[in-house]
C-alpha atoms as a PDB file:
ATOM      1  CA  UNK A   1      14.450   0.534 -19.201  1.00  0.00           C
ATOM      2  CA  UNK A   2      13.059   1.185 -22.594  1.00  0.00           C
ATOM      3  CA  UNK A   3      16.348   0.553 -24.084  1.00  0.00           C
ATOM      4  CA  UNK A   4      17.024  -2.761 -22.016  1.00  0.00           C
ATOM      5  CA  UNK A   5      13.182  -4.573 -21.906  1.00  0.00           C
ATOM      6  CA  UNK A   6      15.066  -6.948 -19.948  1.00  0.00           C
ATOM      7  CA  UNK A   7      15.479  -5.309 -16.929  1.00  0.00           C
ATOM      8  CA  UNK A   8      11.577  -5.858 -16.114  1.00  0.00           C
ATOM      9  CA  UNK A   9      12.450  -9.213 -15.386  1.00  0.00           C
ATOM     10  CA  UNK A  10      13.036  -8.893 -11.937  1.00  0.00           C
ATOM     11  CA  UNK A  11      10.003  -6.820 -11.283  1.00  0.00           C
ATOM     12  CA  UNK A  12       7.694  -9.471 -13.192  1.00  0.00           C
ATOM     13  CA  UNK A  13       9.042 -12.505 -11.691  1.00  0.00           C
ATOM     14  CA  UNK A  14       8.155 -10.787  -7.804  1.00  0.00           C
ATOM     15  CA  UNK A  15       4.883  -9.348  -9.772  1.00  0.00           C
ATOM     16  CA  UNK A  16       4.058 -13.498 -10.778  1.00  0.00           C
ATOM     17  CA  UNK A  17       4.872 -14.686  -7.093  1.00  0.00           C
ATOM     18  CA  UNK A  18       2.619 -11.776  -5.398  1.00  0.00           C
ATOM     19  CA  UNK A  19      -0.058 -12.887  -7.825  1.00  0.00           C
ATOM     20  CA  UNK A  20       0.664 -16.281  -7.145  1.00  0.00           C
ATOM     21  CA  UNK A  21       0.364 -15.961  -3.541  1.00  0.00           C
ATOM     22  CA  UNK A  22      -2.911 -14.181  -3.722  1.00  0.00           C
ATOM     23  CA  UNK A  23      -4.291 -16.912  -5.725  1.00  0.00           C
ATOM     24  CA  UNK A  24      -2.800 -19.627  -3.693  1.00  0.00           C
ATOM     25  CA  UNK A  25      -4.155 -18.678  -0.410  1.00  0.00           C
ATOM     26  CA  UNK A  26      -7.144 -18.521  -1.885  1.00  0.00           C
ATOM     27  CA  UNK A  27      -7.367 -21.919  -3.502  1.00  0.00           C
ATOM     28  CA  UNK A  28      -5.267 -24.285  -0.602  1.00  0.00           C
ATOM     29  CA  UNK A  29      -5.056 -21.929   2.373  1.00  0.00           C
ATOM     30  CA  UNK A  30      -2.224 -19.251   3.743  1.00  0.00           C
ATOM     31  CA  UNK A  31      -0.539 -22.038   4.760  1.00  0.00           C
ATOM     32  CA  UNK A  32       1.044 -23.460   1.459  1.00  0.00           C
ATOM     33  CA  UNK A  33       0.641 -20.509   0.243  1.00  0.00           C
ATOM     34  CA  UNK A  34       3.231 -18.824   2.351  1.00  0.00           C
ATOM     35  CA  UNK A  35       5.851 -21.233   1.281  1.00  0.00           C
ATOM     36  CA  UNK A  36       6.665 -19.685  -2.246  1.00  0.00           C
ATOM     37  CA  UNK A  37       7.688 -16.865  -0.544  1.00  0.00           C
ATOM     38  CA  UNK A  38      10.540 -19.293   0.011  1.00  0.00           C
ATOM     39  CA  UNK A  39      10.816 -19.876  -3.621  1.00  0.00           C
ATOM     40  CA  UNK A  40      11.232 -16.508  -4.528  1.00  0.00           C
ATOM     41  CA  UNK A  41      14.460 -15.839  -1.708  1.00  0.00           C
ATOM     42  CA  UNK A  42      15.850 -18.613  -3.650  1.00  0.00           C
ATOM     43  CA  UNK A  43      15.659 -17.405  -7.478  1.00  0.00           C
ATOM     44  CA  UNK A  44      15.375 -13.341  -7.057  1.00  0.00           C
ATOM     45  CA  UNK A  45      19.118 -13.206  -6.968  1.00  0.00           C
ATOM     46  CA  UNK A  46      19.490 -14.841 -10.335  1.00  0.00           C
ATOM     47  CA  UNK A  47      17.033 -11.909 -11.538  1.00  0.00           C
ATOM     48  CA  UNK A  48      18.689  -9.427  -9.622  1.00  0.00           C
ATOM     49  CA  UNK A  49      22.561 -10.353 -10.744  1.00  0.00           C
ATOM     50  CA  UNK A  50      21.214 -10.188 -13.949  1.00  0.00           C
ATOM     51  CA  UNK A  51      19.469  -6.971 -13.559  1.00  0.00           C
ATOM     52  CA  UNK A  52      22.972  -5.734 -12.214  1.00  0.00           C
ATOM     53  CA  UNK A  53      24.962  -6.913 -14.846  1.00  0.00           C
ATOM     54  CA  UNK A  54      22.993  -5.539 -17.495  1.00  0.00           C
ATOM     55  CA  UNK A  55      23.628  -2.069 -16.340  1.00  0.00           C
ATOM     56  CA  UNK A  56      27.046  -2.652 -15.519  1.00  0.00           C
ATOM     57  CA  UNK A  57      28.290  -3.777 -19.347  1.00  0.00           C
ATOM     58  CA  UNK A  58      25.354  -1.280 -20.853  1.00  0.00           C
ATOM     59  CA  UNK A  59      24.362  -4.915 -23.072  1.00  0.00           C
ATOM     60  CA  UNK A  60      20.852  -5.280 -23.943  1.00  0.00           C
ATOM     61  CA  UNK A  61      20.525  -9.139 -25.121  1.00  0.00           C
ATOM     62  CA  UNK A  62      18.331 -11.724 -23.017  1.00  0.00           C
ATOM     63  CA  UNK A  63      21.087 -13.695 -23.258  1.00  0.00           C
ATOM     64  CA  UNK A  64      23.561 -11.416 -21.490  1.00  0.00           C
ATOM     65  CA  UNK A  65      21.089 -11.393 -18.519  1.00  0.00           C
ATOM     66  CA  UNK A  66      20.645 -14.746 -18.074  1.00  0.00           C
ATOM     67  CA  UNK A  67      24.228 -15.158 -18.237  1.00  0.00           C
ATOM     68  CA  UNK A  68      25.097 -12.177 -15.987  1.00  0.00           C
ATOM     69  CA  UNK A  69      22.229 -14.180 -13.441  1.00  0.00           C
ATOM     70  CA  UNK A  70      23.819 -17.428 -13.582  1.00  0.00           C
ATOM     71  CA  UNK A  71      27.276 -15.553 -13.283  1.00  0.00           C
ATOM     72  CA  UNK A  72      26.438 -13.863 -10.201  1.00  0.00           C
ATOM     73  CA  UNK A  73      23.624 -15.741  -8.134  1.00  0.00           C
ATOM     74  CA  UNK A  74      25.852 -16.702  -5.310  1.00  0.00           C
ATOM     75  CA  UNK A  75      27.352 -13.013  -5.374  1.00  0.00           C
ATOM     76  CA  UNK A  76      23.818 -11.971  -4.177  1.00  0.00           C
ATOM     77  CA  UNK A  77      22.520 -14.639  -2.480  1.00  0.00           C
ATOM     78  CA  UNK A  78      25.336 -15.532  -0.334  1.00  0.00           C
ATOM     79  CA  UNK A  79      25.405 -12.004   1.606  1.00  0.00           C
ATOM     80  CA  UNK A  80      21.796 -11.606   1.919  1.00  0.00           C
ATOM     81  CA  UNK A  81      21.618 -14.749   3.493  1.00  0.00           C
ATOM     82  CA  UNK A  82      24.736 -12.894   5.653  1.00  0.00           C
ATOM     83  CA  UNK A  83      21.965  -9.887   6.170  1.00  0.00           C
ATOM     84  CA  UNK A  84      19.240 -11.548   6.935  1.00  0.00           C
ATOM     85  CA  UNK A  85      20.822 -14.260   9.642  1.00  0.00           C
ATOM     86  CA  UNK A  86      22.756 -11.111  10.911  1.00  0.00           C
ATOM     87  CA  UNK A  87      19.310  -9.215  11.302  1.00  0.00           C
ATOM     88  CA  UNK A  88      18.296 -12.261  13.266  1.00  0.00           C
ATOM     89  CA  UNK A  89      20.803 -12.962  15.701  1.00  0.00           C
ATOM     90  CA  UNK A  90      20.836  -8.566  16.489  1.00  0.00           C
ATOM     91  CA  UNK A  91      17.313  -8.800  17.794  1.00  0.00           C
ATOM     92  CA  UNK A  92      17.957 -12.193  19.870  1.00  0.00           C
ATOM     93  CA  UNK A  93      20.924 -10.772  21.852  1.00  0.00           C
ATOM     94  CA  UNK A  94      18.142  -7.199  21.855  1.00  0.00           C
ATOM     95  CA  UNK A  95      15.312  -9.417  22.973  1.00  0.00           C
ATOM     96  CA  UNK A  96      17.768 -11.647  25.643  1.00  0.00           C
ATOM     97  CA  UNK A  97      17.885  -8.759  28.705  1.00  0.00           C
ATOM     98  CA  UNK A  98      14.538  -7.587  27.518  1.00  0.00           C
ATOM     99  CA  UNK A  99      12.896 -10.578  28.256  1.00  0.00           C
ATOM    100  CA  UNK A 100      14.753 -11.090  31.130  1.00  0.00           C
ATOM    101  CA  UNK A 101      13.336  -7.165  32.519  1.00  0.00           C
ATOM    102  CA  UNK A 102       9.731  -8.417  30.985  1.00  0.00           C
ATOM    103  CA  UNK A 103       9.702  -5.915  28.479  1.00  0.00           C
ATOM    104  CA  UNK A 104       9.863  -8.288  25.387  1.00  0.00           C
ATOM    105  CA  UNK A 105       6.529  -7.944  24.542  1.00  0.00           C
ATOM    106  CA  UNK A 106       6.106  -4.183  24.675  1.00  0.00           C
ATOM    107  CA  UNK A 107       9.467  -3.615  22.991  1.00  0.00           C
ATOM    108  CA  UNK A 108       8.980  -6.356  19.902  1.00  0.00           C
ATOM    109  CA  UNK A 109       7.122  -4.395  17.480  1.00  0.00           C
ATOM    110  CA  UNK A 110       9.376  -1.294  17.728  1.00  0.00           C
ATOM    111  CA  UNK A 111      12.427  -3.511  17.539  1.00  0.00           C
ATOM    112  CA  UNK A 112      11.622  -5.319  14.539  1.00  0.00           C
ATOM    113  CA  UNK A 113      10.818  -1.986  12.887  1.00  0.00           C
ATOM    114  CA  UNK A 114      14.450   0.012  14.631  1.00  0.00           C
ATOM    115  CA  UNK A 115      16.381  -2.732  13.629  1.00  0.00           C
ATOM    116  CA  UNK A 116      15.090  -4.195  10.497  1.00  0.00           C
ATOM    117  CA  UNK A 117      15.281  -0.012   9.321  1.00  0.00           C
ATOM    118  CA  UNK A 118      18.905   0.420  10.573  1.00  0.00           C
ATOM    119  CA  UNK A 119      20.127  -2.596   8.803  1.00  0.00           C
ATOM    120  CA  UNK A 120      18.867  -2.379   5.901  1.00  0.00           C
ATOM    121  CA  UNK A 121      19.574   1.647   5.154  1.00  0.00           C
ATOM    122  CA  UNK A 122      23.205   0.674   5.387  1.00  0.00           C
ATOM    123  CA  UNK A 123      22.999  -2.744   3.858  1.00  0.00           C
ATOM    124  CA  UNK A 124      20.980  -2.193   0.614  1.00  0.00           C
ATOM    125  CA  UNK A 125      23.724  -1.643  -1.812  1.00  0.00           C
ATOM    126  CA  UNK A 126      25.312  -5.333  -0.926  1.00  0.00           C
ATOM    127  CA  UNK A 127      23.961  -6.731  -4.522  1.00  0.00           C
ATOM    128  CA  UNK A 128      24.935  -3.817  -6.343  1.00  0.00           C
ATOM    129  CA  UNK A 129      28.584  -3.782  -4.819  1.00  0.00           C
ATOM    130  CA  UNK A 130      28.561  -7.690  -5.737  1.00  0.00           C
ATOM    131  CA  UNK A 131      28.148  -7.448  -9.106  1.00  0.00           C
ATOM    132  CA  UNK A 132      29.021  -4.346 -10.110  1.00  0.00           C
ATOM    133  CA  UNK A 133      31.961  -4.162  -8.258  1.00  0.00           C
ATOM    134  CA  UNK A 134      32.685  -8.133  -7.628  1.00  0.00           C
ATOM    135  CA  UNK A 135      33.072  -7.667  -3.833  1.00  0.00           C
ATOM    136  CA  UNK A 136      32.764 -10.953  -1.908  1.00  0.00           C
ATOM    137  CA  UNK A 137      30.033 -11.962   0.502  1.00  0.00           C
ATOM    138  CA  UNK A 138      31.602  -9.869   3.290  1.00  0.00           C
ATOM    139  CA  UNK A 139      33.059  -7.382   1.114  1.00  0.00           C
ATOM    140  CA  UNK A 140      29.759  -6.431  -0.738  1.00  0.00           C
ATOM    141  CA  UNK A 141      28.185  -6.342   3.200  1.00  0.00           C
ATOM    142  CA  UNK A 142      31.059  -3.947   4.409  1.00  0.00           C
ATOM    143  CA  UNK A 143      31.144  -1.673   0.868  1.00  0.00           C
ATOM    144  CA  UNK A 144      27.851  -0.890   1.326  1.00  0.00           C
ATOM    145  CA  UNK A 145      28.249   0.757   4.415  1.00  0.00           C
ATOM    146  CA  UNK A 146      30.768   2.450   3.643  1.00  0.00           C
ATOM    147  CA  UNK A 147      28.796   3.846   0.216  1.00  0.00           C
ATOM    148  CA  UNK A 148      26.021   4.962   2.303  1.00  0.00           C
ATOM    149  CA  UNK A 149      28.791   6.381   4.765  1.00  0.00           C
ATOM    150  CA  UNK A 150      30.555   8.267   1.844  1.00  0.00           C
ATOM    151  CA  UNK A 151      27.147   9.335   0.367  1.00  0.00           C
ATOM    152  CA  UNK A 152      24.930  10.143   2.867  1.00  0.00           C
ATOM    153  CA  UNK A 153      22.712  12.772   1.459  1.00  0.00           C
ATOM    154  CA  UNK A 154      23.042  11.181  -1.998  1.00  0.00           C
ATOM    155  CA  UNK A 155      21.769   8.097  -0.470  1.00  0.00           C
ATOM    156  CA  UNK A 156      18.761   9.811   1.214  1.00  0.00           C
ATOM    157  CA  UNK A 157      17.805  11.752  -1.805  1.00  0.00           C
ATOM    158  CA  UNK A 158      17.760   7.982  -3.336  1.00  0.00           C
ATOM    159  CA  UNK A 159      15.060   6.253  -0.094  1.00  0.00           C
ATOM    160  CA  UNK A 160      13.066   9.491  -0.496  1.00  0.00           C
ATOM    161  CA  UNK A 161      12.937   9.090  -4.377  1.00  0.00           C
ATOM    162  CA  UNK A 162      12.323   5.541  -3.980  1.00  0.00           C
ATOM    163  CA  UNK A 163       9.669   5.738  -1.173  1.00  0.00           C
ATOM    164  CA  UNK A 164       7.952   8.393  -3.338  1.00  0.00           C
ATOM    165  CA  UNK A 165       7.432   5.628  -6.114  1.00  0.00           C
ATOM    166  CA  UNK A 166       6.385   2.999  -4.425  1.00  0.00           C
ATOM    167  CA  UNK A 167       3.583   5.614  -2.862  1.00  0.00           C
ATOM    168  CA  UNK A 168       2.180   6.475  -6.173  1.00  0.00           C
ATOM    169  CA  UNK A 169       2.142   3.176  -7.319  1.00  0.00           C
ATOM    170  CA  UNK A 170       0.555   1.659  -4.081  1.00  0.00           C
ATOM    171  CA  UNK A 171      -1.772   4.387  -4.392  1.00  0.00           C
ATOM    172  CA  UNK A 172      -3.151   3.951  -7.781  1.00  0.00           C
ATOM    173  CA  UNK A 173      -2.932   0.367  -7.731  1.00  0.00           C
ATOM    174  CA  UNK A 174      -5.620   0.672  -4.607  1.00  0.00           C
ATOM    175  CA  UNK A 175      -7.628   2.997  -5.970  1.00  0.00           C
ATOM    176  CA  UNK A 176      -8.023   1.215  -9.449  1.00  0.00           C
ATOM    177  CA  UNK A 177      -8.643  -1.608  -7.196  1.00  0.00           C
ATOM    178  CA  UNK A 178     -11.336  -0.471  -5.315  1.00  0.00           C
ATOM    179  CA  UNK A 179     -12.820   0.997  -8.082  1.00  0.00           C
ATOM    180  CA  UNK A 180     -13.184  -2.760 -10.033  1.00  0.00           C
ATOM    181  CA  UNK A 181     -14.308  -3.978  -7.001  1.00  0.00           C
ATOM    182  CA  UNK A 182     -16.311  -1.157  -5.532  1.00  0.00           C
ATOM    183  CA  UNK A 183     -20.166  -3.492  -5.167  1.00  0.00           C
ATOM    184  CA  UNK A 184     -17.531  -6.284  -3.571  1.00  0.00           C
ATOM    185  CA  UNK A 185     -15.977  -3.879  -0.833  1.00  0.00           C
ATOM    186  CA  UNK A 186     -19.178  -1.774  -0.296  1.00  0.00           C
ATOM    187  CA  UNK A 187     -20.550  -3.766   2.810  1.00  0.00           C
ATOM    188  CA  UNK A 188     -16.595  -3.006   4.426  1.00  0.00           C
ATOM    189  CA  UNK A 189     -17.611   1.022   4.370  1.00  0.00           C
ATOM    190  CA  UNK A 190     -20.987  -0.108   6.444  1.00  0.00           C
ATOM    191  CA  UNK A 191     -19.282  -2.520   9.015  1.00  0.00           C
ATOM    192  CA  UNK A 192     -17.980  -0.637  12.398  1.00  0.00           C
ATOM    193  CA  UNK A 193     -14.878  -1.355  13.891  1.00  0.00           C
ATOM    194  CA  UNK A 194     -15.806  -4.042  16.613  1.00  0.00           C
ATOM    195  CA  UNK A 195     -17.110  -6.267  13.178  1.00  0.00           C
ATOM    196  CA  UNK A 196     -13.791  -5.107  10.927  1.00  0.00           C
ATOM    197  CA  UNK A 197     -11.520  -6.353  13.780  1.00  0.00           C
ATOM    198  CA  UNK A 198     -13.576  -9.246  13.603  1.00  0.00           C
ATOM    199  CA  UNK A 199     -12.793 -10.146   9.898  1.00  0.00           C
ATOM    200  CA  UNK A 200     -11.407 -12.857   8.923  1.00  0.00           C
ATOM    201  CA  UNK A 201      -9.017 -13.452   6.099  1.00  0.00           C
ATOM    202  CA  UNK A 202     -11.456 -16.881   4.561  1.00  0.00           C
ATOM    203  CA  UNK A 203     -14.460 -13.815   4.955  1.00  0.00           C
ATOM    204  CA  UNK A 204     -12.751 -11.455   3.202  1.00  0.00           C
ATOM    205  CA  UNK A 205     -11.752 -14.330   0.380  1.00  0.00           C
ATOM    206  CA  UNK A 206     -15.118 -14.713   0.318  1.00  0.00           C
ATOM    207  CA  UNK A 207     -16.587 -11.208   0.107  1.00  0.00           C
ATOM    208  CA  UNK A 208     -14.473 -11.039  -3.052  1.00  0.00           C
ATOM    209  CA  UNK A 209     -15.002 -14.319  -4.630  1.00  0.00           C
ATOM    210  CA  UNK A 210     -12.771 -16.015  -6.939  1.00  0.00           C
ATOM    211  CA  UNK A 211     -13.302 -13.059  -9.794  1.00  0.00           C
ATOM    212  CA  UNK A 212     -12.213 -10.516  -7.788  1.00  0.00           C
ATOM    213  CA  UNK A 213      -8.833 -12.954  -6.187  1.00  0.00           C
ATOM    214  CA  UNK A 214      -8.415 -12.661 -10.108  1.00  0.00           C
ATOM    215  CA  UNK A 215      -8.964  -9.078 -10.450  1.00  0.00           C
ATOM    216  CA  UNK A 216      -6.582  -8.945  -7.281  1.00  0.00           C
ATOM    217  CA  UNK A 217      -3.629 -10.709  -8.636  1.00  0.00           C
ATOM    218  CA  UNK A 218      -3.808  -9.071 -11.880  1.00  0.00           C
ATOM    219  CA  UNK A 219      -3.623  -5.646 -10.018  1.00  0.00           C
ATOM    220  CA  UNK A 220      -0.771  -6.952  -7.388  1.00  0.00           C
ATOM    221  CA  UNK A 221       0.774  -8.106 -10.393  1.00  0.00           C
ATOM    222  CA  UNK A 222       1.040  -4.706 -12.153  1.00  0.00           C
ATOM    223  CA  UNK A 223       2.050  -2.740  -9.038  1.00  0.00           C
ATOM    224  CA  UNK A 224       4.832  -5.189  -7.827  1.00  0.00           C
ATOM    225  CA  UNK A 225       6.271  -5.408 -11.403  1.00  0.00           C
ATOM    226  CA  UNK A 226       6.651  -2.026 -11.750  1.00  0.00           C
ATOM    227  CA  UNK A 227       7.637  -1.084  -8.295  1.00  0.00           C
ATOM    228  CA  UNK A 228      10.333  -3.502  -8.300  1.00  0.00           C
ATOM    229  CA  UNK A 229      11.768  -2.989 -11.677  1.00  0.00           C
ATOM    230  CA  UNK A 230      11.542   0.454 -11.339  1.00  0.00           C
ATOM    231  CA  UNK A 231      13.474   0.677  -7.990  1.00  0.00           C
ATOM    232  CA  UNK A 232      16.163  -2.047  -8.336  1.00  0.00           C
ATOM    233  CA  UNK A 233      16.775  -0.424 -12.084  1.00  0.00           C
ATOM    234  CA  UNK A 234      17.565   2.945 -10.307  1.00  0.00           C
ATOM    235  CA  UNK A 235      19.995   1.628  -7.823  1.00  0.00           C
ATOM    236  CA  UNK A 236      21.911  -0.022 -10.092  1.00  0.00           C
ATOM    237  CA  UNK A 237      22.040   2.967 -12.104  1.00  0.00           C
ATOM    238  CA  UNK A 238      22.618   5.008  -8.619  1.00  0.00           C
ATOM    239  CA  UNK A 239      25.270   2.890  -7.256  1.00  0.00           C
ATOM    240  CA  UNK A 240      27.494   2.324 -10.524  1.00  0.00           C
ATOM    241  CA  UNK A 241      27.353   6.234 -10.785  1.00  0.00           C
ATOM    242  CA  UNK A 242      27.889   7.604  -7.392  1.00  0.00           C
ATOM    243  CA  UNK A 243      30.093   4.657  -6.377  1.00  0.00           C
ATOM    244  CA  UNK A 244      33.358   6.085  -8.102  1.00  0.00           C
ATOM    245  CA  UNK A 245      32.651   9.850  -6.635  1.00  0.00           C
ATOM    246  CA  UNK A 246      35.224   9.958  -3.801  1.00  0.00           C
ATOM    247  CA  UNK A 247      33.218  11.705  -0.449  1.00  0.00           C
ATOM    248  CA  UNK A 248      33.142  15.205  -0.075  1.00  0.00           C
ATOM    249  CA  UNK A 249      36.472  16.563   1.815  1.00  0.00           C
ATOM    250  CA  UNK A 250      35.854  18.326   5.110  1.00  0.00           C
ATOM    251  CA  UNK A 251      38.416  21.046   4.965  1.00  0.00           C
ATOM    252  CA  UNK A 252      40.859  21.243   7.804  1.00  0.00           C
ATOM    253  CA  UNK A 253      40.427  24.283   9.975  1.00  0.00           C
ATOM    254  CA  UNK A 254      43.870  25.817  11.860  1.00  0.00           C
ATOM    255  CA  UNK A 255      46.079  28.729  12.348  1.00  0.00           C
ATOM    256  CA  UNK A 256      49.170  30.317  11.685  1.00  0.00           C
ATOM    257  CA  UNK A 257      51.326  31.452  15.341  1.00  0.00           C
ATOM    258  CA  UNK A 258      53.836  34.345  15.155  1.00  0.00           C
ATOM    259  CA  UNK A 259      56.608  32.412  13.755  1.00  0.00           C
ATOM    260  CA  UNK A 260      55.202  31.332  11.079  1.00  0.00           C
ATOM    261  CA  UNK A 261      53.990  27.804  12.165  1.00  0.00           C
ATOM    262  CA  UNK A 262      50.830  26.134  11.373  1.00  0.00           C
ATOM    263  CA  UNK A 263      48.552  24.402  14.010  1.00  0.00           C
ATOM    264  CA  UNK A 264      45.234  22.182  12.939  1.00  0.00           C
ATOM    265  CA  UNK A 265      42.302  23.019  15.564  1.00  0.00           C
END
């Protein structure tokens, strides 16, 4: 990342929407704020294709990522749109003979959570076997599975890694927060739980005022950007070096009978 600056790109273009959101919701309500969320669905793939192509050809130029994002925008977009629409209609036909039992309720949260978890730990490669590999919309889907299929353990050393980051990061971040905003939180610590519960989102907007929304952003800002350059660099980097490294063989187990014969168990 030192080598190729432009690879923080994607990380501080999510890093300028998180900031953006915390200062939106502040200024014209959750509401409108919420909707550049929508935004950022829409343009992260260019970032992201670039990101990927970047490490693919080893060039370092702006220009070759904007040109690897134009390239391959619809290479990401198109199957996450596949994922996420996919993701949907899995917990309708879940939810359908739930509801019908009344258990829809009581069962939603841990859904969303199974589900979302499942389908993503197999999908999250799709971008990487897009453009590094330039699979199609289904075929990025599909390779993915089979990468984390073909690589289990490797893969699982690569969440742990990558949950491990985003810790430290969300860890420091708060601390460094709450530490430029400790007279601003202080009345939180005194509050019991019956008046936390009670908190609203416009109080706590308040409680901060519009210095520390600043202080906020900037701090959101530094933790997404390097969170998400950070990860996405290393599964690039993951995927275009594990992806060629044909599975382990599981050796086939048999014996030999008295003439001589060989039988597999």
């Amino acid at each position: 990342m030192l080598r190729i600056p432009s690879l923080w790109l994607p990380g501080i273009a999510s890093g300028l929407f998180s900031a953006s959101f915390i200062l939106l919701q502040f200024s014209s309500g959750a509401f409108i704020a919420e909707r550049l969320w929508i935004l950022e669905m829409v343009v992260f793939p260019f970032f992201v294709a670039g990101l990927m192509h970047q490490v693919k050809t080893g060039e370092n130029s702006f220009s070759s990522f904007f040109t690897g994002g134009i390239a391959g925008y619809f290479r990401v977009l198109l199957p996450s749109l596949v994922i996420f629409f996919g993701l949907l209609l899995t917990m309708f036909l879940l939810l359908l003979p739930l509801t019908i039992l009344g258990l829809a309720e009581t069962a939603l949260a841990f859904m969303l959570v199974a589900v979302s978890f499942t389908v993503l730990f197999f999908t999250f490669f799709y971008d990487a076997a897009a453009v590094i590999e330039e699979r199609k919309v289904f075929d990025s889907v599909r390779r993915s599975v089979e990468f984390v299929l073909q690589q289990t353990r490797a893969c699982l050393v690569f969440y742990l890694i990558s949950l491990a980051i985003g810790f430290i990061v969300l860890v420091a971040i708060l601390l460094a927060w709450t530490a430029s905003l400790y007279d601003r939180l202080e009345p939180l610590a005194a509050m019991g739980a019956a008046e936390i519960q009670s908190f609203s989102f416009d109080q706590f907007n308040a409680l901060l005022g519009a210095d520390g929304i600043l202080v906020s952003a900037l701090f959101a800002f530094i933790g997404v950007t390097v969170v998400i350059s950070v990860i996405y660099s290393f599964k690039a980097c993951f995927f275009r070096d594990y992806a060629g490294v044909p599975a382990a063989e599981v050796p086939v187990q048999g014996e030999f009978d008295e003439k001589g014969r060989w039988f597999k168990y």
